[in-house]
C-alpha atoms as a PDB file:
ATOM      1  CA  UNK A   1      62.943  33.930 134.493  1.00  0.00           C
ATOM      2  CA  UNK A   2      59.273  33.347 135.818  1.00  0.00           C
ATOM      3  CA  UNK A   3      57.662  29.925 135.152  1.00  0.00           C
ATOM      4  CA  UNK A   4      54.332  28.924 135.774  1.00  0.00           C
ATOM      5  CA  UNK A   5      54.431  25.209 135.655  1.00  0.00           C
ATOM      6  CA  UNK A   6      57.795  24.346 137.162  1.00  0.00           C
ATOM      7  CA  UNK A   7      60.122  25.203 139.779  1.00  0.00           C
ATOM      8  CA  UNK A   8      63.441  25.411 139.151  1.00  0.00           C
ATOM      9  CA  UNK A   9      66.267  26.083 141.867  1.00  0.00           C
ATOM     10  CA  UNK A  10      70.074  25.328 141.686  1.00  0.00           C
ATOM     11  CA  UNK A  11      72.045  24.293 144.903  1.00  0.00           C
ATOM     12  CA  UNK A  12      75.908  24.398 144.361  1.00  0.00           C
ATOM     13  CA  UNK A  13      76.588  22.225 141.078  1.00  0.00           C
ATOM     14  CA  UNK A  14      73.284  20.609 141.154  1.00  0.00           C
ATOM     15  CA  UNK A  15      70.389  22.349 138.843  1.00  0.00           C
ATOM     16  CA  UNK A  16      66.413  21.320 139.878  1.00  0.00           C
ATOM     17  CA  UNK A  17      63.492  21.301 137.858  1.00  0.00           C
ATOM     18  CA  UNK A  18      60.020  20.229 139.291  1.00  0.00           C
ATOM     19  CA  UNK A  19      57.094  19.932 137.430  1.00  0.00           C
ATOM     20  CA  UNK A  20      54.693  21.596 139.708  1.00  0.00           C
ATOM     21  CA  UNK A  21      50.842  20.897 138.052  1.00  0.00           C
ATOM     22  CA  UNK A  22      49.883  18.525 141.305  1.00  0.00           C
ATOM     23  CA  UNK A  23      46.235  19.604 140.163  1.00  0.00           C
ATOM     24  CA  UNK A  24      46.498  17.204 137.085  1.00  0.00           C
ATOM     25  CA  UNK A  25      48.996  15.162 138.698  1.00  0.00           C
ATOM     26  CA  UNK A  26      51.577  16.922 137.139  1.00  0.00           C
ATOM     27  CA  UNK A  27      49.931  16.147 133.307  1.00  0.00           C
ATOM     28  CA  UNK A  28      52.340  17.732 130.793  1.00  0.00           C
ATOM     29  CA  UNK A  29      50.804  19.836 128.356  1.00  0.00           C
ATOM     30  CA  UNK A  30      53.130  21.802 125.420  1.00  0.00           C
ATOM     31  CA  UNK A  31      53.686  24.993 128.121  1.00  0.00           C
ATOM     32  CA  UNK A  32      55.179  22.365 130.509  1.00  0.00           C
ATOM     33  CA  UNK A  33      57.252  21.132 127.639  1.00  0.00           C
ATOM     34  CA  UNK A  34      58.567  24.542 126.316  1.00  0.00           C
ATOM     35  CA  UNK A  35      59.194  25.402 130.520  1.00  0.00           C
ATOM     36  CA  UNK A  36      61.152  22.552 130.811  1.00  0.00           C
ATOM     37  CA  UNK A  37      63.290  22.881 127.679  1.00  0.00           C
ATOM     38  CA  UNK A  38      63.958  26.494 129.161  1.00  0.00           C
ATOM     39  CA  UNK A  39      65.359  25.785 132.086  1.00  0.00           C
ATOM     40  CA  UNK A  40      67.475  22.925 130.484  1.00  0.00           C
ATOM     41  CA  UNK A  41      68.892  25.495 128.439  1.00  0.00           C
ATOM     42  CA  UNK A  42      69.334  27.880 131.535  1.00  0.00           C
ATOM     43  CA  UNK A  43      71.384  25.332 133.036  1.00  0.00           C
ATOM     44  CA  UNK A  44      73.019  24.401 129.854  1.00  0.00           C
ATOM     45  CA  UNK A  45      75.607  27.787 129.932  1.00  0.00           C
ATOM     46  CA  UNK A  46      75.905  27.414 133.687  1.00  0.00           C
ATOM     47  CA  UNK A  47      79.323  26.033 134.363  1.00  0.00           C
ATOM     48  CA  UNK A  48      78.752  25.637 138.044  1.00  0.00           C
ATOM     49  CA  UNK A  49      75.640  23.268 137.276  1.00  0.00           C
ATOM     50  CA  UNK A  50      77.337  19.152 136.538  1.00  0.00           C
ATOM     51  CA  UNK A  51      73.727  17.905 137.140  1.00  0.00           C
ATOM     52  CA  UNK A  52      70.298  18.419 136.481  1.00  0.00           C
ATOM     53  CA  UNK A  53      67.932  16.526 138.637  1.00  0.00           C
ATOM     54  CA  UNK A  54      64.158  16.576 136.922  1.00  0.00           C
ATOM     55  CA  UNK A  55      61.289  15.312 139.462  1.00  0.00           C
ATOM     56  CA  UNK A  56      57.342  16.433 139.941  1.00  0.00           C
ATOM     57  CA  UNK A  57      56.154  18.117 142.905  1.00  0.00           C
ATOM     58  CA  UNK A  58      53.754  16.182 145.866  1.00  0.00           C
ATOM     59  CA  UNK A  59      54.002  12.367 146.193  1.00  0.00           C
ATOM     60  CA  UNK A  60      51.667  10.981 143.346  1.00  0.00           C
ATOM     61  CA  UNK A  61      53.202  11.987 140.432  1.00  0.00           C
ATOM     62  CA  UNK A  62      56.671  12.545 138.599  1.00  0.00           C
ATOM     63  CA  UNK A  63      54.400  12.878 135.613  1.00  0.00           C
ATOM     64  CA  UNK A  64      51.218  11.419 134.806  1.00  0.00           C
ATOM     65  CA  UNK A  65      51.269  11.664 131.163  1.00  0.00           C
ATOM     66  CA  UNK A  66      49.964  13.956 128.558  1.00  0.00           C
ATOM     67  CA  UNK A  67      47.023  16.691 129.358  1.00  0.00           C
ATOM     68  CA  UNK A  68      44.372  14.510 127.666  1.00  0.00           C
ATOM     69  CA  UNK A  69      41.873  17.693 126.749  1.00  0.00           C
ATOM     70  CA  UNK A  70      45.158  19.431 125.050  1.00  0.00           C
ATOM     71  CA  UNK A  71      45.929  15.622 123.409  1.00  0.00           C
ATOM     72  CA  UNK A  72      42.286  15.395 122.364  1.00  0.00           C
ATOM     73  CA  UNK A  73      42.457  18.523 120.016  1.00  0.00           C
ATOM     74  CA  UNK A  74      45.867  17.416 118.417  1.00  0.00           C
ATOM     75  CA  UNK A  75      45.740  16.744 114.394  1.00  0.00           C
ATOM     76  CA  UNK A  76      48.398  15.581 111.931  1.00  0.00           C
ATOM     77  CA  UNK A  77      50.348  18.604 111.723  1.00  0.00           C
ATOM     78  CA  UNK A  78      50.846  18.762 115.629  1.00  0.00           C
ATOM     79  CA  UNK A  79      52.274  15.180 115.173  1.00  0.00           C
ATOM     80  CA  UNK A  80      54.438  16.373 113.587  1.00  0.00           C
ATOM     81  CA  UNK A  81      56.236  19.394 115.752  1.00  0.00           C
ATOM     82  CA  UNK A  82      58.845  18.435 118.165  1.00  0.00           C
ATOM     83  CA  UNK A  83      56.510  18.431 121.338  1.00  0.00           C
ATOM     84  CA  UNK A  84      57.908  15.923 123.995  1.00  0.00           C
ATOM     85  CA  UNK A  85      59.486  14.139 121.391  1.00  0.00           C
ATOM     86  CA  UNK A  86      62.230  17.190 120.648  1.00  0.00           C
ATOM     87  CA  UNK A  87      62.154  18.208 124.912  1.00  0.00           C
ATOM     88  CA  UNK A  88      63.670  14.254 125.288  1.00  0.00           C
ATOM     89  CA  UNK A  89      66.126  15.078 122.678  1.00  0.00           C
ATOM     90  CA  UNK A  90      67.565  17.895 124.632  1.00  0.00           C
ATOM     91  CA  UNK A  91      67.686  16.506 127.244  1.00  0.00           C
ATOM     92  CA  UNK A  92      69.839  13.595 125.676  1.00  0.00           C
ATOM     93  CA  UNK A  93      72.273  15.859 124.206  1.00  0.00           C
ATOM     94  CA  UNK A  94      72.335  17.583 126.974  1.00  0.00           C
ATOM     95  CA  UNK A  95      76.121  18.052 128.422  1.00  0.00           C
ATOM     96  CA  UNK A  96      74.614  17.970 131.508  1.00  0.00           C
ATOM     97  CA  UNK A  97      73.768  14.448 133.410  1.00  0.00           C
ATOM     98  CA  UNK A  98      70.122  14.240 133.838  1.00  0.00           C
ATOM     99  CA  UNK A  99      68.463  12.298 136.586  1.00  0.00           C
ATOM    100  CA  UNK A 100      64.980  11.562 137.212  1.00  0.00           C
ATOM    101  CA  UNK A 101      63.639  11.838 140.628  1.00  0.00           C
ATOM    102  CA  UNK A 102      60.557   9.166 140.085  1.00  0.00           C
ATOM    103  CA  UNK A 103      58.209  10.164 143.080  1.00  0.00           C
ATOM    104  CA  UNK A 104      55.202   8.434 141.628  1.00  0.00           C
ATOM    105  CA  UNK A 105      53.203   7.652 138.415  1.00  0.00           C
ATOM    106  CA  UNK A 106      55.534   8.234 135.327  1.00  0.00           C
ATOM    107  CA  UNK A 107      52.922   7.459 132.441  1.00  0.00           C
ATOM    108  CA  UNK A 108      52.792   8.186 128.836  1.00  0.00           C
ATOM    109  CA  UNK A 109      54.865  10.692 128.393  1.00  0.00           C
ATOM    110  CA  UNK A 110      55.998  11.021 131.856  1.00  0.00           C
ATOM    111  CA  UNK A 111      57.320   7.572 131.511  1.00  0.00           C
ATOM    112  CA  UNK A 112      59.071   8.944 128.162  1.00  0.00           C
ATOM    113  CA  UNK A 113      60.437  11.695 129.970  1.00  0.00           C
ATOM    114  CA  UNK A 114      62.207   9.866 132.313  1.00  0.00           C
ATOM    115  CA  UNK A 115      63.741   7.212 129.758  1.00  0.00           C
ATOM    116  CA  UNK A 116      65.186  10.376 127.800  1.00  0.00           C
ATOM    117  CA  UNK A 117      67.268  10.691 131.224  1.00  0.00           C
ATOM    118  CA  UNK A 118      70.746   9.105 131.670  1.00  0.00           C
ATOM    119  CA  UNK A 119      69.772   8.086 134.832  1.00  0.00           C
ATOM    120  CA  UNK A 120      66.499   7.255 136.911  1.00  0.00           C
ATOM    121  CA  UNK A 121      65.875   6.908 140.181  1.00  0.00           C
ATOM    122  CA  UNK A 122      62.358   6.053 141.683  1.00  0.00           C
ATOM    123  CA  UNK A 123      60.960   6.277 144.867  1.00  0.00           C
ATOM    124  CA  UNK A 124      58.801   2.881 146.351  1.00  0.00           C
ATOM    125  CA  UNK A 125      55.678   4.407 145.123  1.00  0.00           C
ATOM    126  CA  UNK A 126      56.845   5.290 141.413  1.00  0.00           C
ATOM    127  CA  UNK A 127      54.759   3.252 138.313  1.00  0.00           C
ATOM    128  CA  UNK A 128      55.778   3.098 135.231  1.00  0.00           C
ATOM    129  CA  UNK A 129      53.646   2.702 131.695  1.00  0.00           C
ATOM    130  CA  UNK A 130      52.898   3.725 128.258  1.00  0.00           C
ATOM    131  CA  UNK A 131      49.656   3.094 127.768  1.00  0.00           C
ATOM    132  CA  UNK A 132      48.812   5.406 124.876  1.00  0.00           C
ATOM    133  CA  UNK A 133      47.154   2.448 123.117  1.00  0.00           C
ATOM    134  CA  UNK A 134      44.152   2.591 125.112  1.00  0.00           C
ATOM    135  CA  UNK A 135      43.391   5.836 123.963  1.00  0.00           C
ATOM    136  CA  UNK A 136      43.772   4.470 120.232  1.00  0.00           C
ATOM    137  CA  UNK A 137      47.334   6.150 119.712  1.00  0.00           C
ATOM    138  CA  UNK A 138      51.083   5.163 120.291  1.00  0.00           C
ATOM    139  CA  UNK A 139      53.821   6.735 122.216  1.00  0.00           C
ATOM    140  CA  UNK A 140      55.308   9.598 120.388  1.00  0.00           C
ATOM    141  CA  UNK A 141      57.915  11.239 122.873  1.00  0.00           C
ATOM    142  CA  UNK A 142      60.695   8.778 122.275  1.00  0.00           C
ATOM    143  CA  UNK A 143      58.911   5.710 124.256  1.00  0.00           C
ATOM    144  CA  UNK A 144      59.038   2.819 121.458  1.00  0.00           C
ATOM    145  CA  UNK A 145      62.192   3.489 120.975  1.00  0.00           C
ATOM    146  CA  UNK A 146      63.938   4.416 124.146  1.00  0.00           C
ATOM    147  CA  UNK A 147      61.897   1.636 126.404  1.00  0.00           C
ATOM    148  CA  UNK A 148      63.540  -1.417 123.947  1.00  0.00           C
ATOM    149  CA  UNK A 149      66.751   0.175 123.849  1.00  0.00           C
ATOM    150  CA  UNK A 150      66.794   0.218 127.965  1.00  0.00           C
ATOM    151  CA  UNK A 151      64.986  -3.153 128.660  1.00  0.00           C
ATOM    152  CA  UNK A 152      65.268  -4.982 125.397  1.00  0.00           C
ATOM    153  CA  UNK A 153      62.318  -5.337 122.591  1.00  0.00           C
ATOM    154  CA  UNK A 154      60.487  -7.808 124.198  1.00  0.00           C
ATOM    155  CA  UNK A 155      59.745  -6.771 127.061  1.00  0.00           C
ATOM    156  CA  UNK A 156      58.658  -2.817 125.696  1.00  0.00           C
ATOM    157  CA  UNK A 157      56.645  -4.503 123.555  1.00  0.00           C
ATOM    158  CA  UNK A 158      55.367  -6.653 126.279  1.00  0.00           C
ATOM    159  CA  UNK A 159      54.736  -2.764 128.148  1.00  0.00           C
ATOM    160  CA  UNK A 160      53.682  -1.165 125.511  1.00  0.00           C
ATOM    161  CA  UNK A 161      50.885  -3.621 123.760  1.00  0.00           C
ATOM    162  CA  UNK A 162      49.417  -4.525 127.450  1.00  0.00           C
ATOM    163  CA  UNK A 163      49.361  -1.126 128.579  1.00  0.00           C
ATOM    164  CA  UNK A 164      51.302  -2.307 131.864  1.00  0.00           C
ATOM    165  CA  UNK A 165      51.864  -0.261 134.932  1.00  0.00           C
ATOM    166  CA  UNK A 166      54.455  -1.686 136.545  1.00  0.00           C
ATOM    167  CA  UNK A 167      55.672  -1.305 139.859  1.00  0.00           C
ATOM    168  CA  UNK A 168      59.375   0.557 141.009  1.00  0.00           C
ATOM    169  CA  UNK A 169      60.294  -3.201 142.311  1.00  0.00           C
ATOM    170  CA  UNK A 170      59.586  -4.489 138.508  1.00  0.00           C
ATOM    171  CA  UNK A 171      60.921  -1.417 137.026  1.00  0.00           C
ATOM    172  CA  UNK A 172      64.320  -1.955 138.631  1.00  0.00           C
ATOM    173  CA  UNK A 173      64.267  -5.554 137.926  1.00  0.00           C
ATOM    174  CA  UNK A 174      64.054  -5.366 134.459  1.00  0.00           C
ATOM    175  CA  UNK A 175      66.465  -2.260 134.259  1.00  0.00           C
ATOM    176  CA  UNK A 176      64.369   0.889 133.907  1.00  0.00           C
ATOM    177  CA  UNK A 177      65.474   2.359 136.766  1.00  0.00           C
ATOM    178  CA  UNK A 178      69.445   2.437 138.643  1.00  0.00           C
ATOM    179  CA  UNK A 179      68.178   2.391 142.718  1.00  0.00           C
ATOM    180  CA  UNK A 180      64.524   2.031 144.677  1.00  0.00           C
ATOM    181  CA  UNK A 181      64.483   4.223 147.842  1.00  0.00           C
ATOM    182  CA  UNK A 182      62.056   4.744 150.259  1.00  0.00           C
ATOM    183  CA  UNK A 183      59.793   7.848 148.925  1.00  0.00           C
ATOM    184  CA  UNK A 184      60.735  10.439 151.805  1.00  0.00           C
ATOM    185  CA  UNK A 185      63.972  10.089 151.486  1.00  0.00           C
ATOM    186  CA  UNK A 186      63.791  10.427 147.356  1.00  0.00           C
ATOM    187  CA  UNK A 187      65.362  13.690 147.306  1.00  0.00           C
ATOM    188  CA  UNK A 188      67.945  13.343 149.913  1.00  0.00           C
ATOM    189  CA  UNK A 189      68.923   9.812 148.322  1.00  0.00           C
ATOM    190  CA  UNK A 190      69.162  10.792 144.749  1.00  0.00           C
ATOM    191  CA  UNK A 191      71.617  14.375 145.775  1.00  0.00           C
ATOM    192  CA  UNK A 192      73.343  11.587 147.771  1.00  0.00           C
ATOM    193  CA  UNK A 193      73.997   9.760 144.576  1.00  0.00           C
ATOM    194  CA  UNK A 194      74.779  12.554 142.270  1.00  0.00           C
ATOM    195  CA  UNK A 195      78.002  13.016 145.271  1.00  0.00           C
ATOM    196  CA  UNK A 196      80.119  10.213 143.185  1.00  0.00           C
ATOM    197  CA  UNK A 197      78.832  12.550 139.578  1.00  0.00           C
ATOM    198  CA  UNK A 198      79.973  15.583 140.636  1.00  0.00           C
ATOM    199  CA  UNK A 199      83.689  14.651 142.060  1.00  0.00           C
ATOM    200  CA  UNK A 200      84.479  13.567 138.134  1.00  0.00           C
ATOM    201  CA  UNK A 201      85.838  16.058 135.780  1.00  0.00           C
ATOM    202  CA  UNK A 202      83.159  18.298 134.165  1.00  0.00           C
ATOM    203  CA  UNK A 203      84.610  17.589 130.562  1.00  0.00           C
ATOM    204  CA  UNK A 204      85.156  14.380 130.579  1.00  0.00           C
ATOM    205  CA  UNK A 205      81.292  13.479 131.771  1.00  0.00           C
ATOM    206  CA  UNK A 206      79.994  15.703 129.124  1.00  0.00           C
ATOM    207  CA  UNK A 207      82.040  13.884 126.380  1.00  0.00           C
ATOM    208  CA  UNK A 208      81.827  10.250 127.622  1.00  0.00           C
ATOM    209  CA  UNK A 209      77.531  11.276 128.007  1.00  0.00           C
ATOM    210  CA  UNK A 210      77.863  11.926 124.347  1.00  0.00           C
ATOM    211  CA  UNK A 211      80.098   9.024 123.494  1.00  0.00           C
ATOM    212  CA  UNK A 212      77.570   6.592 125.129  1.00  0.00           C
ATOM    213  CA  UNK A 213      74.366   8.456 123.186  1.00  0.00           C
ATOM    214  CA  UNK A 214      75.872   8.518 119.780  1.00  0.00           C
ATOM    215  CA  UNK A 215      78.054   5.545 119.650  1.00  0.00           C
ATOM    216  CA  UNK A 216      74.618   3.550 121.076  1.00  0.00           C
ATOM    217  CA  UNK A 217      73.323   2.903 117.690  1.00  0.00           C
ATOM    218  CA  UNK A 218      76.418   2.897 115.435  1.00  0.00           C
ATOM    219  CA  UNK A 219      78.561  -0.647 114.667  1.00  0.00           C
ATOM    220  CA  UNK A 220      81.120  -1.195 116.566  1.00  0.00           C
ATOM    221  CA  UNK A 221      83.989  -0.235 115.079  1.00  0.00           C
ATOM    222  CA  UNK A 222      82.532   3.044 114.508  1.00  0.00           C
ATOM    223  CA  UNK A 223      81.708   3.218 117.982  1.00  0.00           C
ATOM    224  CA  UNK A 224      84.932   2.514 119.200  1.00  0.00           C
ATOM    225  CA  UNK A 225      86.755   5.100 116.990  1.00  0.00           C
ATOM    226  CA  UNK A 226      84.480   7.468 118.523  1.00  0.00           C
ATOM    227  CA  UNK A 227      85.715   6.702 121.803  1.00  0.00           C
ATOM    228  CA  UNK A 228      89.123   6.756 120.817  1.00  0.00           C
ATOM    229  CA  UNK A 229      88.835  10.051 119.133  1.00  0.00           C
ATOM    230  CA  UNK A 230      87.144  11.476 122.241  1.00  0.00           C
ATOM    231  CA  UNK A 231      89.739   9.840 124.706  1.00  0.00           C
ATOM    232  CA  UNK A 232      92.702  12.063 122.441  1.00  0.00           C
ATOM    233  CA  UNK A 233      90.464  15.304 123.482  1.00  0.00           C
ATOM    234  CA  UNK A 234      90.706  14.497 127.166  1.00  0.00           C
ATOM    235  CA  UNK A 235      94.164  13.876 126.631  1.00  0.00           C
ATOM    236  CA  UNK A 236      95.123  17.297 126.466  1.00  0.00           C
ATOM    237  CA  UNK A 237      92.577  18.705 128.898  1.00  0.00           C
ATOM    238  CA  UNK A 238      93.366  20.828 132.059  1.00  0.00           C
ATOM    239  CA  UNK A 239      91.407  17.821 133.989  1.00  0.00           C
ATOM    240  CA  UNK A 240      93.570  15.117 132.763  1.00  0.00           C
ATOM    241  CA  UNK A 241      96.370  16.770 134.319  1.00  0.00           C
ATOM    242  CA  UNK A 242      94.766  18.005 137.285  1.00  0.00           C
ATOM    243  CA  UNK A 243      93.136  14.367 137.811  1.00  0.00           C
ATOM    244  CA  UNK A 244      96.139  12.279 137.278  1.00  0.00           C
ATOM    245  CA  UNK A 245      98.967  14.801 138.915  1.00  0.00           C
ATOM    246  CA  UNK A 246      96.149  14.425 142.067  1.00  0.00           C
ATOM    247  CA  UNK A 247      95.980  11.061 142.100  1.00  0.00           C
ATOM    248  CA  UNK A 248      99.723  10.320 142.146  1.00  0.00           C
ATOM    249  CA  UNK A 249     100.006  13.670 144.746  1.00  0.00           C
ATOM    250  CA  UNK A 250      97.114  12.036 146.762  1.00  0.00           C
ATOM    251  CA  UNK A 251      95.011  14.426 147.447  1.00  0.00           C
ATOM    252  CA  UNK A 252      91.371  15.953 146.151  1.00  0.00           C
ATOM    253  CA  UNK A 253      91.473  16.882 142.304  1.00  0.00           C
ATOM    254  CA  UNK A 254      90.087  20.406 141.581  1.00  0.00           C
ATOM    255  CA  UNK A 255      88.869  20.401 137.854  1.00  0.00           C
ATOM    256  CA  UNK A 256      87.800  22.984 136.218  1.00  0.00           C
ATOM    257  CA  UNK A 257      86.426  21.891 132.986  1.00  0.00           C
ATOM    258  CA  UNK A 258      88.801  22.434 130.503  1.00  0.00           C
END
C-alpha cells in the first residue's frame, strides 16, 4: 500500500507510523487523517503487530496541528464528518496499544492525536497545546474531552481557554505524558519501553485496553462487572494456561493469543 504522507514500517511485533509532512511541520490535513486510519487498520488484522508506535518525522514536530488553508475552507457540514475526531476513535478501540512518540510540537490536533493514545511518550523538546481558540474555534478531534479526562477539568480548561503551550517537563507533571527522554534517544527509548508490552499475552492487553476505555465513563458497579465478565474470557484462554503453567514451570511464557 503506497502512502504519500506517512511512513509506515513494522519491526517484529511492533507496527510504525510517521507522519512525514516536515514541510508544514507535519500539519494534518483530511489525506493525513484517512493515511493514518489505513495503516491502523493494516495493522489491525496483523497478529504479529502487539504495538503501534505513531510519531512525526524530523525533530520539530509530532504534529503541529491542523493544515490551516484546508481548516479555513471548512463549513458546517464538514463539522460534522468524522475527520480527526473519528481517526482518535480508532485508534481508541483499537486492540492494538498505541503509543505516541512526541518528538516536538503536538498542537491542535496533534495534541488531540496523541491524547487518543493509551500511552505518550515525549521527547525534551515536545510542546503541548490546543489553542484552537485563537483562531475563533474549539478543539474538535476529541481534545475537550480527552485533555480533562487525562489531567482533570481544571487544568484543560486552564489549557484550553489560555491557549497554553506547555513544555514536556509540565506535560509530565501534570500527567499528559508517562516518561521525558532526551530527543535522540526518543525512538530507541520508547521500543525500549514497549519491551515490558510485548512480553504480556496478546489477548489479555487487547481486552483489559478495552476494559479501561469503556468502563472509564460508566459507574462503578457497571464498571466492575465489566471487568469481571472480561476476567471469565481470559479464564479459558490458551494464554492463561500458557502464562500461569510458565510461571509455576519457571521459564519464558510463549502466548499465542488465544
Amino acid at each position: 500500500m503506497d502512502f504519500q504522507n506517512i511512513i509506515v514500517a513494522k519491526e517484529q511485533h511492533i507496527g510504525f507510523i510517521t507522519i512525514n509532512r516536515p514541510e508544514v511541520r507535519n500539519a494534518l490535513d483530511s489525506y493525513t487523517y484517512e493515511e493514518i486510519e489505513q495503516a491502523l487498520k493494516k495493522f489491525e488484522k496483523d497478529e504479529q503487530v502487539i504495538v503501534v508506535i505513531l510519531t512525526g518525522s524530523g525533530e520539530k514536530a509530532f504534529a503541529s496541528g491542523a493544515d490551516i488553508g484546508q481548516l479555513q475552507q471548512r463549513r458546517f457540514a464538514d463539522a460534522l464528518e468524522p475527520g480527526l475526531q473519528g481517526l482518535c476513535k480508532t485508534i481508541e478501540e483499537s486492540g492494538k496499544i498505541v503509543i505516541a512518540a512526541v518528538n516536538g510540537y503536538a498542537l491542535g490536533g496533534g495534541c488531540e492525536l496523541a491524547l487518543a493514545c493509551d500511552i505518550r511518550i515525549a521527547s525534551n523538546t515536545a510542546k503541548f497545546g490546543l489553542p484552537e481558540l485563537n483562531l475563533g474555534i474549539i478543539p474538535g478531534g476529541g481534545g475537550t474531552q480527552r485533555l480533562s479526562r487525562i489531567i482533570g477539568k481544571g487544568r484543560a480548561l486552564d489549557m484550553i481557554l489560555t491557549g497554553a503551550i506547555i513544555n514536556a517537563d509540565r506535560a509530565e507533571h501534570i500527567g499528559l505524558v508517562s516518561k521525558v527522554v532526551p530527543s535522540e534517544l526518543l525512538l530507541e527509548e520508547t521500543m525500549d519501553y514497549t519491551k515490558s508490552i510485548v512480553s504480556k499475552g496478546p489477548l489479555a492487553l487487547k481486552l483489559v485496553k478495552a476494559v479501561v476505555h469503556q468502563g472509564f465513563d460508566l459507574n462503578l458497579e457497571a464498571a466492575l462487572k465489566l471487568e469481571k465478565l472480561t476476567q471469565a474470557i481470559v479464564f479459558e484462554s490458551e494464554d492463561k494456561l500458557e502464562g500461569t503453567t510458565a510461571f509455576l514451570e519457571k521459564r519464558e511464557s510463549h502466548f499465542v493469543g488465544k
